[in-house]
PDB file of N, CA and C in Angstrom:
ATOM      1  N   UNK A   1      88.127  66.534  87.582  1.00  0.00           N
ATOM      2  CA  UNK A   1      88.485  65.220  87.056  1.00  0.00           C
ATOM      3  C   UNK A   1      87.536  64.203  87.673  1.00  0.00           C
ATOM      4  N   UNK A   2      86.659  63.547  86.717  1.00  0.00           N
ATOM      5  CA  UNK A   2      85.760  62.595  87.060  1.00  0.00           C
ATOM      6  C   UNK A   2      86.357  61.391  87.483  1.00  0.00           C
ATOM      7  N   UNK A   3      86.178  60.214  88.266  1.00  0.00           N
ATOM      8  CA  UNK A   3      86.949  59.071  88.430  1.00  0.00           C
ATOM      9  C   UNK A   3      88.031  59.492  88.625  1.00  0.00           C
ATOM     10  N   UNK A   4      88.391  60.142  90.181  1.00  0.00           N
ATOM     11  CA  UNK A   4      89.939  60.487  90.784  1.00  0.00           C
ATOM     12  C   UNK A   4      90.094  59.953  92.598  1.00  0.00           C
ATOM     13  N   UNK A   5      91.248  59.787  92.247  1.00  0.00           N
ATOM     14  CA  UNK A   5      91.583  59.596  93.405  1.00  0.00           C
ATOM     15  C   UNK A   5      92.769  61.015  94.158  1.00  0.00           C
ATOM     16  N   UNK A   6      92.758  60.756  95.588  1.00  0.00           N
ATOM     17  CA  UNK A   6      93.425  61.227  96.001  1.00  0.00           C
ATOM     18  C   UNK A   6      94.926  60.694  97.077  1.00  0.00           C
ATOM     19  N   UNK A   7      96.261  60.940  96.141  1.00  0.00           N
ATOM     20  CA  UNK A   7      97.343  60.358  96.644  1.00  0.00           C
ATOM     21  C   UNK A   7      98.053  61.073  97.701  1.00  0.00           C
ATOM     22  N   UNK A   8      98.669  61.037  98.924  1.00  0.00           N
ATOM     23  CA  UNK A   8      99.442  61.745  99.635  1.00  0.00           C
ATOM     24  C   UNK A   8     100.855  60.975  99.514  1.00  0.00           C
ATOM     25  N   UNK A   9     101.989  61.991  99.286  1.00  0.00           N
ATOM     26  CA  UNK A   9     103.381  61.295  99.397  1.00  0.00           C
ATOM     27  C   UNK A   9     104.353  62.072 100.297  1.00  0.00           C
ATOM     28  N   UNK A  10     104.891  61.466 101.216  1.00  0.00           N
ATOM     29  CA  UNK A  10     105.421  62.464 102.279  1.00  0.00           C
ATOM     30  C   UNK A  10     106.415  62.962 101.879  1.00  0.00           C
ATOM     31  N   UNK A  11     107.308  63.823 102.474  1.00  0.00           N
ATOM     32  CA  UNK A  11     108.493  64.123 101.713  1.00  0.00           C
ATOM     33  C   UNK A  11     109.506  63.819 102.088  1.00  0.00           C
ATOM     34  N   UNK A  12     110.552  63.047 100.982  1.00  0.00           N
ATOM     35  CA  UNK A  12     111.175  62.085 101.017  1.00  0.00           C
ATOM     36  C   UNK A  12     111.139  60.630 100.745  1.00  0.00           C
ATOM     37  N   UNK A  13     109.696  60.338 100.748  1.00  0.00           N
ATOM     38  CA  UNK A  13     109.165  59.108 101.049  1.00  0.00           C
ATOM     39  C   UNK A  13     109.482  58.542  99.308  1.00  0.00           C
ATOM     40  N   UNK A  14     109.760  57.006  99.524  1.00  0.00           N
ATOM     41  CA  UNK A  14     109.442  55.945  97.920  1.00  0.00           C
ATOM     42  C   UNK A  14     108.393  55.988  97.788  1.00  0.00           C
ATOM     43  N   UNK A  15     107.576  55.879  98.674  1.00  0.00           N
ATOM     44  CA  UNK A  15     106.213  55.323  98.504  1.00  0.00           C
ATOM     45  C   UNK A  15     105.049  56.482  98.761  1.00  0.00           C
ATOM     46  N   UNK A  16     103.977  55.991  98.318  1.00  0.00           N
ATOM     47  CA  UNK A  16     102.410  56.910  99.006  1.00  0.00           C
ATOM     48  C   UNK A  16     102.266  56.214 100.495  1.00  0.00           C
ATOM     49  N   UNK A  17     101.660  57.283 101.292  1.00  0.00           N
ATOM     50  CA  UNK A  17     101.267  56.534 102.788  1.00  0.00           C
ATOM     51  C   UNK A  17     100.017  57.003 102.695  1.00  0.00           C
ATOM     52  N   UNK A  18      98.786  57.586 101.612  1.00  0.00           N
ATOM     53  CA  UNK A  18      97.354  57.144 101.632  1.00  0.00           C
ATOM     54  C   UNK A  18      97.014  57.453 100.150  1.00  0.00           C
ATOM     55  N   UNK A  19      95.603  56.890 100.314  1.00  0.00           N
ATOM     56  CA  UNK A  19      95.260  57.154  99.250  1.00  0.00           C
ATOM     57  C   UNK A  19      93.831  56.876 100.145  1.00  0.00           C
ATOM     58  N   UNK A  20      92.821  58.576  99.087  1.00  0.00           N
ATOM     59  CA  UNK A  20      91.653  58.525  99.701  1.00  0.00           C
ATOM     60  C   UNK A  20      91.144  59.262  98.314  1.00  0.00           C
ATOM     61  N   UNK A  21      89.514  58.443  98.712  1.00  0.00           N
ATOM     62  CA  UNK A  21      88.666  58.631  97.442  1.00  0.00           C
ATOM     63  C   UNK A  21      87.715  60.743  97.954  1.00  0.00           C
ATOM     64  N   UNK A  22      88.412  61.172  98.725  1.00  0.00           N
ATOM     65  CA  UNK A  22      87.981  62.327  98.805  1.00  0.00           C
ATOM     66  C   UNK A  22      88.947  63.345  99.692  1.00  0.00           C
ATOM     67  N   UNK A  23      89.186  64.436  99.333  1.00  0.00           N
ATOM     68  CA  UNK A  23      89.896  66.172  99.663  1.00  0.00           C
ATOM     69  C   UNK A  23      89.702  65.980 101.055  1.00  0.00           C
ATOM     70  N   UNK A  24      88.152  66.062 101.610  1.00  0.00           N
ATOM     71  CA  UNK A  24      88.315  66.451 102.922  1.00  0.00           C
ATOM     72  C   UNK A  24      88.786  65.216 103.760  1.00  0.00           C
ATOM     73  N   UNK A  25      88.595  63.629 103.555  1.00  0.00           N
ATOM     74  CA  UNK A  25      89.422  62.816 104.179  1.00  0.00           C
ATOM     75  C   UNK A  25      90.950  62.909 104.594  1.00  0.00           C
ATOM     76  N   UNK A  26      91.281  63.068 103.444  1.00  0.00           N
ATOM     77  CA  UNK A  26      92.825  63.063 103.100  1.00  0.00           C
ATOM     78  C   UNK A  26      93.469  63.948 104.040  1.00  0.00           C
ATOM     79  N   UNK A  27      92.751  65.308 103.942  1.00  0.00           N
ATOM     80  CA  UNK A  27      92.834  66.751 104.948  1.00  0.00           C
ATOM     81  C   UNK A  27      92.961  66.160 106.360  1.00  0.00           C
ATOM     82  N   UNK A  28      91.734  65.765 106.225  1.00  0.00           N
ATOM     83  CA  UNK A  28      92.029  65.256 107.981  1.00  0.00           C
ATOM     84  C   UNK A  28      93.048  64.403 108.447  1.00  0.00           C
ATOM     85  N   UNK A  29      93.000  63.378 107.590  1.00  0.00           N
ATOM     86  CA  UNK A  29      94.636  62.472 108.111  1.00  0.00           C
ATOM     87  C   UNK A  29      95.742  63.175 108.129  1.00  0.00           C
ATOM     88  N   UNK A  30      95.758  64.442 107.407  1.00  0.00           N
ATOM     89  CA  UNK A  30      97.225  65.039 106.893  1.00  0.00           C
ATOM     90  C   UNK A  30      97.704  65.714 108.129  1.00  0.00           C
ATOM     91  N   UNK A  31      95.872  66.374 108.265  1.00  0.00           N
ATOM     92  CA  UNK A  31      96.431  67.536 109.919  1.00  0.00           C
ATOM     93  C   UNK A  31      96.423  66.767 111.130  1.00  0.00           C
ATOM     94  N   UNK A  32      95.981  65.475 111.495  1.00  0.00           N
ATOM     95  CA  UNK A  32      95.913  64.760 112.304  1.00  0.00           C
ATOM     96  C   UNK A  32      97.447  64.295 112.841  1.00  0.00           C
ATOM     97  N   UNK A  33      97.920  63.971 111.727  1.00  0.00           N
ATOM     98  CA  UNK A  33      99.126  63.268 111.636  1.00  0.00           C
ATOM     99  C   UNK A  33      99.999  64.232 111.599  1.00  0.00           C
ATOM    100  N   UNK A  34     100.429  65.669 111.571  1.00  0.00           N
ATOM    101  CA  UNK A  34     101.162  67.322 111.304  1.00  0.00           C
ATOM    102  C   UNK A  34     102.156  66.400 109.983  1.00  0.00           C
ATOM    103  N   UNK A  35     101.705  65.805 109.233  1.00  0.00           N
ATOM    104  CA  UNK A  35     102.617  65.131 107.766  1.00  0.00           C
ATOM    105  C   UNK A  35     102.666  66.477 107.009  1.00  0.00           C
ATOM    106  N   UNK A  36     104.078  66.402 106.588  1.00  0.00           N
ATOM    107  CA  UNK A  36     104.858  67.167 105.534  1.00  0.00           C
ATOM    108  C   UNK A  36     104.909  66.459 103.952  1.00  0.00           C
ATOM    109  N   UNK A  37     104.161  67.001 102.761  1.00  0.00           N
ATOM    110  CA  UNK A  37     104.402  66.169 101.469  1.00  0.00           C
ATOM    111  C   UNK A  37     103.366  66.674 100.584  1.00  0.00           C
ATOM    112  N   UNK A  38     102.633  66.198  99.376  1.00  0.00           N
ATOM    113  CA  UNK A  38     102.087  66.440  98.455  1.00  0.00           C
ATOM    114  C   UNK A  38     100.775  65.249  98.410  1.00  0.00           C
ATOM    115  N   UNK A  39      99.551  65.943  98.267  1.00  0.00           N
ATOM    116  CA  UNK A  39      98.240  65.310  98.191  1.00  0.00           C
ATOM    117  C   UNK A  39      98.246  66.145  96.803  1.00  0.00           C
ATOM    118  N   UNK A  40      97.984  65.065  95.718  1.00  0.00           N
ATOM    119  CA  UNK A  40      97.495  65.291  94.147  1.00  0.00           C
ATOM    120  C   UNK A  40      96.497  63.965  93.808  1.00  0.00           C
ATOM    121  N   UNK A  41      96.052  64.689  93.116  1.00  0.00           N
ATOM    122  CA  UNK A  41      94.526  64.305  92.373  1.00  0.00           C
ATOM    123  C   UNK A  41      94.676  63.685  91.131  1.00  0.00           C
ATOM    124  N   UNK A  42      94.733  61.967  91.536  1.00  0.00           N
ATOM    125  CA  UNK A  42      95.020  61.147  89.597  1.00  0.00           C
ATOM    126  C   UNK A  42      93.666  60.512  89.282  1.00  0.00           C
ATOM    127  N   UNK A  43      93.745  60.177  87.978  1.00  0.00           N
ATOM    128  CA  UNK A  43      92.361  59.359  87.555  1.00  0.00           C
ATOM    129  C   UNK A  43      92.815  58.069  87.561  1.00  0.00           C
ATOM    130  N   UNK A  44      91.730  57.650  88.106  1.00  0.00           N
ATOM    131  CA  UNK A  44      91.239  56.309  88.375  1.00  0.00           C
ATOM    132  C   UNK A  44      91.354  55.653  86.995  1.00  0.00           C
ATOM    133  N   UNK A  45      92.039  54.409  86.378  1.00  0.00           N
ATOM    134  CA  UNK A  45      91.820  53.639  85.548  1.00  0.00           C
ATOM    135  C   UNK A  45      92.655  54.074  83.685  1.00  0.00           C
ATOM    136  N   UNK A  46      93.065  55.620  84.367  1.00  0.00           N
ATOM    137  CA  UNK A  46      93.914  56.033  83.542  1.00  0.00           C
ATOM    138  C   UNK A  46      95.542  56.646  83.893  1.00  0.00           C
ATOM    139  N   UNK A  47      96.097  56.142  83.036  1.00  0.00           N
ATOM    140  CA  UNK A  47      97.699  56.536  83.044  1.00  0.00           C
ATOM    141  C   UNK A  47      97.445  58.048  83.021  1.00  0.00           C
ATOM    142  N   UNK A  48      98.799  58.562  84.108  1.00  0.00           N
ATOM    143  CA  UNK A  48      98.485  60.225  84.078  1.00  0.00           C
ATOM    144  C   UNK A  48      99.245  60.662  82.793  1.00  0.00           C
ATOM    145  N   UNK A  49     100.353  59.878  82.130  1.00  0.00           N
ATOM    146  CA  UNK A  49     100.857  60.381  80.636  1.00  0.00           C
ATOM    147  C   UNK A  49      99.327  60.205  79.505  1.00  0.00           C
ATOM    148  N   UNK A  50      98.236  59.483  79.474  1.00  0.00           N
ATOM    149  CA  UNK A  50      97.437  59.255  78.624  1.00  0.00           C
ATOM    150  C   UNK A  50      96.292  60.336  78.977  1.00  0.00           C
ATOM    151  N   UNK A  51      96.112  60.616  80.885  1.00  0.00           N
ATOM    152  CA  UNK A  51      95.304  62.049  80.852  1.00  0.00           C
ATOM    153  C   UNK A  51      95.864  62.942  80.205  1.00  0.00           C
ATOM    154  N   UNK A  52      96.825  63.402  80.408  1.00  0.00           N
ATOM    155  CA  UNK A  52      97.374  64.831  80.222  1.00  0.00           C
ATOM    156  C   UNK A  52      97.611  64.663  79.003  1.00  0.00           C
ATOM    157  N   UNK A  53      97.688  63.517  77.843  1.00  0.00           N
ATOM    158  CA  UNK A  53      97.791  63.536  76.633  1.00  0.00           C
ATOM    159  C   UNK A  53      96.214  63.938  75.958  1.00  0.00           C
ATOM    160  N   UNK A  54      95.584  63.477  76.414  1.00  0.00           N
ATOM    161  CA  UNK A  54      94.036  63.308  75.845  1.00  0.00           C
ATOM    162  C   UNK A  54      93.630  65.053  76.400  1.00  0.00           C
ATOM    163  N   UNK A  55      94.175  65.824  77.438  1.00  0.00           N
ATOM    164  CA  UNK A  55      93.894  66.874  77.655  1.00  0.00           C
ATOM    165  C   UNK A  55      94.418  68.274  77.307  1.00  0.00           C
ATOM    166  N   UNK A  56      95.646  67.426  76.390  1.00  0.00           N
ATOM    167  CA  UNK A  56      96.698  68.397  75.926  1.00  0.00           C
ATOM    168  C   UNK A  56      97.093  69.199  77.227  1.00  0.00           C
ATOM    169  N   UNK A  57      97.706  68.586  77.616  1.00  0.00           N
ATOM    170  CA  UNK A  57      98.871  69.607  79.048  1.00  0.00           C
ATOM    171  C   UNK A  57     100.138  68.663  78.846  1.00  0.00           C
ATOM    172  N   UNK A  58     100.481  68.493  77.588  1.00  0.00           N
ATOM    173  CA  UNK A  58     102.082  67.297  77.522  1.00  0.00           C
ATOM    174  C   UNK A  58     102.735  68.797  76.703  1.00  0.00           C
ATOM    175  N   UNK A  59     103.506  69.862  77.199  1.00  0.00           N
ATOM    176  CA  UNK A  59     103.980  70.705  76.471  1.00  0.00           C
ATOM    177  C   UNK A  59     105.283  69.895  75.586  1.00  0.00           C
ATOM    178  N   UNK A  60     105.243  69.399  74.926  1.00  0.00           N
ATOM    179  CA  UNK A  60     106.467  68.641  74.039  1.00  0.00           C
ATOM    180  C   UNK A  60     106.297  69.728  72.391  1.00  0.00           C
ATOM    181  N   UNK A  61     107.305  68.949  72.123  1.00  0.00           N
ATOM    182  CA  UNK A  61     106.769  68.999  70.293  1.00  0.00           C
ATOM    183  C   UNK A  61     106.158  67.527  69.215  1.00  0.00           C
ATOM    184  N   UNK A  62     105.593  67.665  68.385  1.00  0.00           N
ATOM    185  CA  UNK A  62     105.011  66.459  68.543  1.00  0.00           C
ATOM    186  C   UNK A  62     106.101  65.247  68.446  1.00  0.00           C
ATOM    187  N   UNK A  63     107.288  65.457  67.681  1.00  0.00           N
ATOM    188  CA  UNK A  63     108.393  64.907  67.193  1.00  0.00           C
ATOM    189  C   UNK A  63     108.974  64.085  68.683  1.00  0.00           C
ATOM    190  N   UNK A  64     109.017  65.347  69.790  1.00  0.00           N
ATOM    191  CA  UNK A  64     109.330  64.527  70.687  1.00  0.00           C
ATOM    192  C   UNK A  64     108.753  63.370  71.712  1.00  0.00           C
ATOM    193  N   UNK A  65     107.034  63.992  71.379  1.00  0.00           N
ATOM    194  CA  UNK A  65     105.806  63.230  72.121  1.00  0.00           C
ATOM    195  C   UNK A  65     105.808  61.897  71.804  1.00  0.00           C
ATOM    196  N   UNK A  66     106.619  61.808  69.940  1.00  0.00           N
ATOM    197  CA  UNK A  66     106.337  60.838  69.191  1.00  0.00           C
ATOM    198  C   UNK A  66     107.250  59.437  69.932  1.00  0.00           C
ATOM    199  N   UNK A  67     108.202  60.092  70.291  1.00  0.00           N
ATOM    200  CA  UNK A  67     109.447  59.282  70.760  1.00  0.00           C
ATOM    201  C   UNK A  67     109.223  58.997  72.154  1.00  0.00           C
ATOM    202  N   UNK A  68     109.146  59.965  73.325  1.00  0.00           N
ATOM    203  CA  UNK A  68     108.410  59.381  74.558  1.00  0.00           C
ATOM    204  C   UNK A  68     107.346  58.429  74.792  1.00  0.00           C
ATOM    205  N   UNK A  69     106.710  58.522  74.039  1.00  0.00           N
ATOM    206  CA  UNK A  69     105.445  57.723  74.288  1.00  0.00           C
ATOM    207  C   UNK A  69     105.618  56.271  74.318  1.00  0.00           C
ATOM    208  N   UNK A  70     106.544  55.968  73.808  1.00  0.00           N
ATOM    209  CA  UNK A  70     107.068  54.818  73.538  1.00  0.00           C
ATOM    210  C   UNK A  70     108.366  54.118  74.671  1.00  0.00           C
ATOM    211  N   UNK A  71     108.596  55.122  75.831  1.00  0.00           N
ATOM    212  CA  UNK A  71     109.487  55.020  77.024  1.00  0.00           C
ATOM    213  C   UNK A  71     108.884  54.631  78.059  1.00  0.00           C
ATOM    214  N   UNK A  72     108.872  53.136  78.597  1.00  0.00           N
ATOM    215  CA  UNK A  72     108.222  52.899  79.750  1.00  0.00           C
ATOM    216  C   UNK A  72     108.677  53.624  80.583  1.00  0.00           C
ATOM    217  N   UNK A  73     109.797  53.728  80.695  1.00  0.00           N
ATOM    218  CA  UNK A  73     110.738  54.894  82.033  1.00  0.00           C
ATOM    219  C   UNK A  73     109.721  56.130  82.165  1.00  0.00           C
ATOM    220  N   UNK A  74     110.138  56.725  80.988  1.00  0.00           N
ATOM    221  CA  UNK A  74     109.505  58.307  80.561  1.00  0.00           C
ATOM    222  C   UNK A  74     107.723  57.685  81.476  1.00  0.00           C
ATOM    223  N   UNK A  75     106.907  56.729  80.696  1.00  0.00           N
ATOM    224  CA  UNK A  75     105.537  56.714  81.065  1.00  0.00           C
ATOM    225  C   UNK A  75     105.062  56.611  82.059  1.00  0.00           C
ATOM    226  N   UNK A  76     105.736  55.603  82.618  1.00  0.00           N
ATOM    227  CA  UNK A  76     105.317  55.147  83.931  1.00  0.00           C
ATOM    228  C   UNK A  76     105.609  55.954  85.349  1.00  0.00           C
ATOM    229  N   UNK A  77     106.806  57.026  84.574  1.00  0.00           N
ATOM    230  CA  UNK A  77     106.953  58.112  85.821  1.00  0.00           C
ATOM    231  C   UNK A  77     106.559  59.684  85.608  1.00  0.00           C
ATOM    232  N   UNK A  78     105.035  59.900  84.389  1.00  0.00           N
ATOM    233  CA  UNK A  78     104.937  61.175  84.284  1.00  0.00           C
ATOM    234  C   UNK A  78     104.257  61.606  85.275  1.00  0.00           C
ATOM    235  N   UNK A  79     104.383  62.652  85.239  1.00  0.00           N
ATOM    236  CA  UNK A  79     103.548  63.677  86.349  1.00  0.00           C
ATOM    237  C   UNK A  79     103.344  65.105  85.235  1.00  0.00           C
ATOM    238  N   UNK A  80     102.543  65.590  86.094  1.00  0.00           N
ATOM    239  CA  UNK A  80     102.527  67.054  85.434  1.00  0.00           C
ATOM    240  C   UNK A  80     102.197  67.892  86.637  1.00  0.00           C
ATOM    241  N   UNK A  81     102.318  69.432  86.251  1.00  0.00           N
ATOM    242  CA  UNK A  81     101.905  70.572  87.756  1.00  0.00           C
ATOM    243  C   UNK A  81     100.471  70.687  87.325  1.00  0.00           C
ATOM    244  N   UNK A  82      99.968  70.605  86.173  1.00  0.00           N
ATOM    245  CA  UNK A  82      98.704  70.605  85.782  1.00  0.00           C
ATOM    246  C   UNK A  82      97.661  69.547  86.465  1.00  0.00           C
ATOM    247  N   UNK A  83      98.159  68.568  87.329  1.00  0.00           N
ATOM    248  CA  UNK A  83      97.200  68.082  88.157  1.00  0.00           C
ATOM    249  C   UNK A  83      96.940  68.865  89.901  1.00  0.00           C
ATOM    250  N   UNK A  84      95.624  68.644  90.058  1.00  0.00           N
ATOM    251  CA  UNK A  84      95.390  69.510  91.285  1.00  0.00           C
ATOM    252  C   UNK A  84      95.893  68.390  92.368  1.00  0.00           C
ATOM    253  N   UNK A  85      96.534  69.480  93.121  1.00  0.00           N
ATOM    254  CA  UNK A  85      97.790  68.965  94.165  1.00  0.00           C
ATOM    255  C   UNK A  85      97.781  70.265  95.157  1.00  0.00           C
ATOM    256  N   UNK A  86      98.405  69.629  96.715  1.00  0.00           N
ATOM    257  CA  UNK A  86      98.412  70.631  97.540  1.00  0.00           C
ATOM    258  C   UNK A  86      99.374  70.435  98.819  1.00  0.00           C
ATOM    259  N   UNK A  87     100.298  70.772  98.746  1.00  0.00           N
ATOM    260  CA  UNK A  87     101.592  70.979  99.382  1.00  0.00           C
ATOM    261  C   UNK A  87     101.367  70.931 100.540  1.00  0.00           C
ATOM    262  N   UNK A  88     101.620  70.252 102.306  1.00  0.00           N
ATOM    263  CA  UNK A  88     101.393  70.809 103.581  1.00  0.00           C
ATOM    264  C   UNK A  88     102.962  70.976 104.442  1.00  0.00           C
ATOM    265  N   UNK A  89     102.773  71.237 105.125  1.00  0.00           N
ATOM    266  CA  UNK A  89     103.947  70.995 106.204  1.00  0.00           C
ATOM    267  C   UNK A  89     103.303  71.043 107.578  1.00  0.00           C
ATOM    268  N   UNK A  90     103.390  69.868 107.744  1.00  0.00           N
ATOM    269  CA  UNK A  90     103.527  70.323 109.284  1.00  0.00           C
ATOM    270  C   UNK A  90     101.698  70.009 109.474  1.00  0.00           C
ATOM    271  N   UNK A  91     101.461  69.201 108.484  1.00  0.00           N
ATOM    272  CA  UNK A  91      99.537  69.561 108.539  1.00  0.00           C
ATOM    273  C   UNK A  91      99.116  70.511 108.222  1.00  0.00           C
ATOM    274  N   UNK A  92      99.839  71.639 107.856  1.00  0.00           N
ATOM    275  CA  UNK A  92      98.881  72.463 107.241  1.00  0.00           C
ATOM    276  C   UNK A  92      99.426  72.856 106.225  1.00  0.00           C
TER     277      UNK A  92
END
């Protein structure tokens, strides 16, 4: 994914506690810190419901795509497993 960033969210957490424009940064704060949570990979300047639409990874039917798309709720909180992401505990 061209133009990405990288988010870490601890677990449990509301919020992100980084965001880094590269894998091996992120790595290092994660094991530095022994943080438990999820580092995934979004694009920069695009909604992740409009990537994964434009990339076809929205498994719906279109009937139902037709009707979500139109759910700020639904939009503003998609995710997919189809983005590269990487689980730690403990820093590693």
């Amino acid at each position: 994914m061209e133009n990405s960033i990288w988010v870490f969210k601890g677990v449990n957490s509301q919020f992100s506690g980084g965001v880094f424009d590269n894998l091996e940064a992120a790595e290092k704060w994660i094991k530095e810190n022994s943080l438990t949570g999820v580092l995934t990979k979004y694009p920069i300047n695009q909604g992740v419901f409009d990537w994964a639409k434009e990339k076809g990874l929205i498994n719906m039917k279109p009937e139902k795509l037709e009707e979500k798309k139109n759910d700020p709720i639904f939009v503003g909180g998609f995710t997919t497993a189809s983005m590269e992401h990487y689980h730690y505990e403990n820093g590693e």
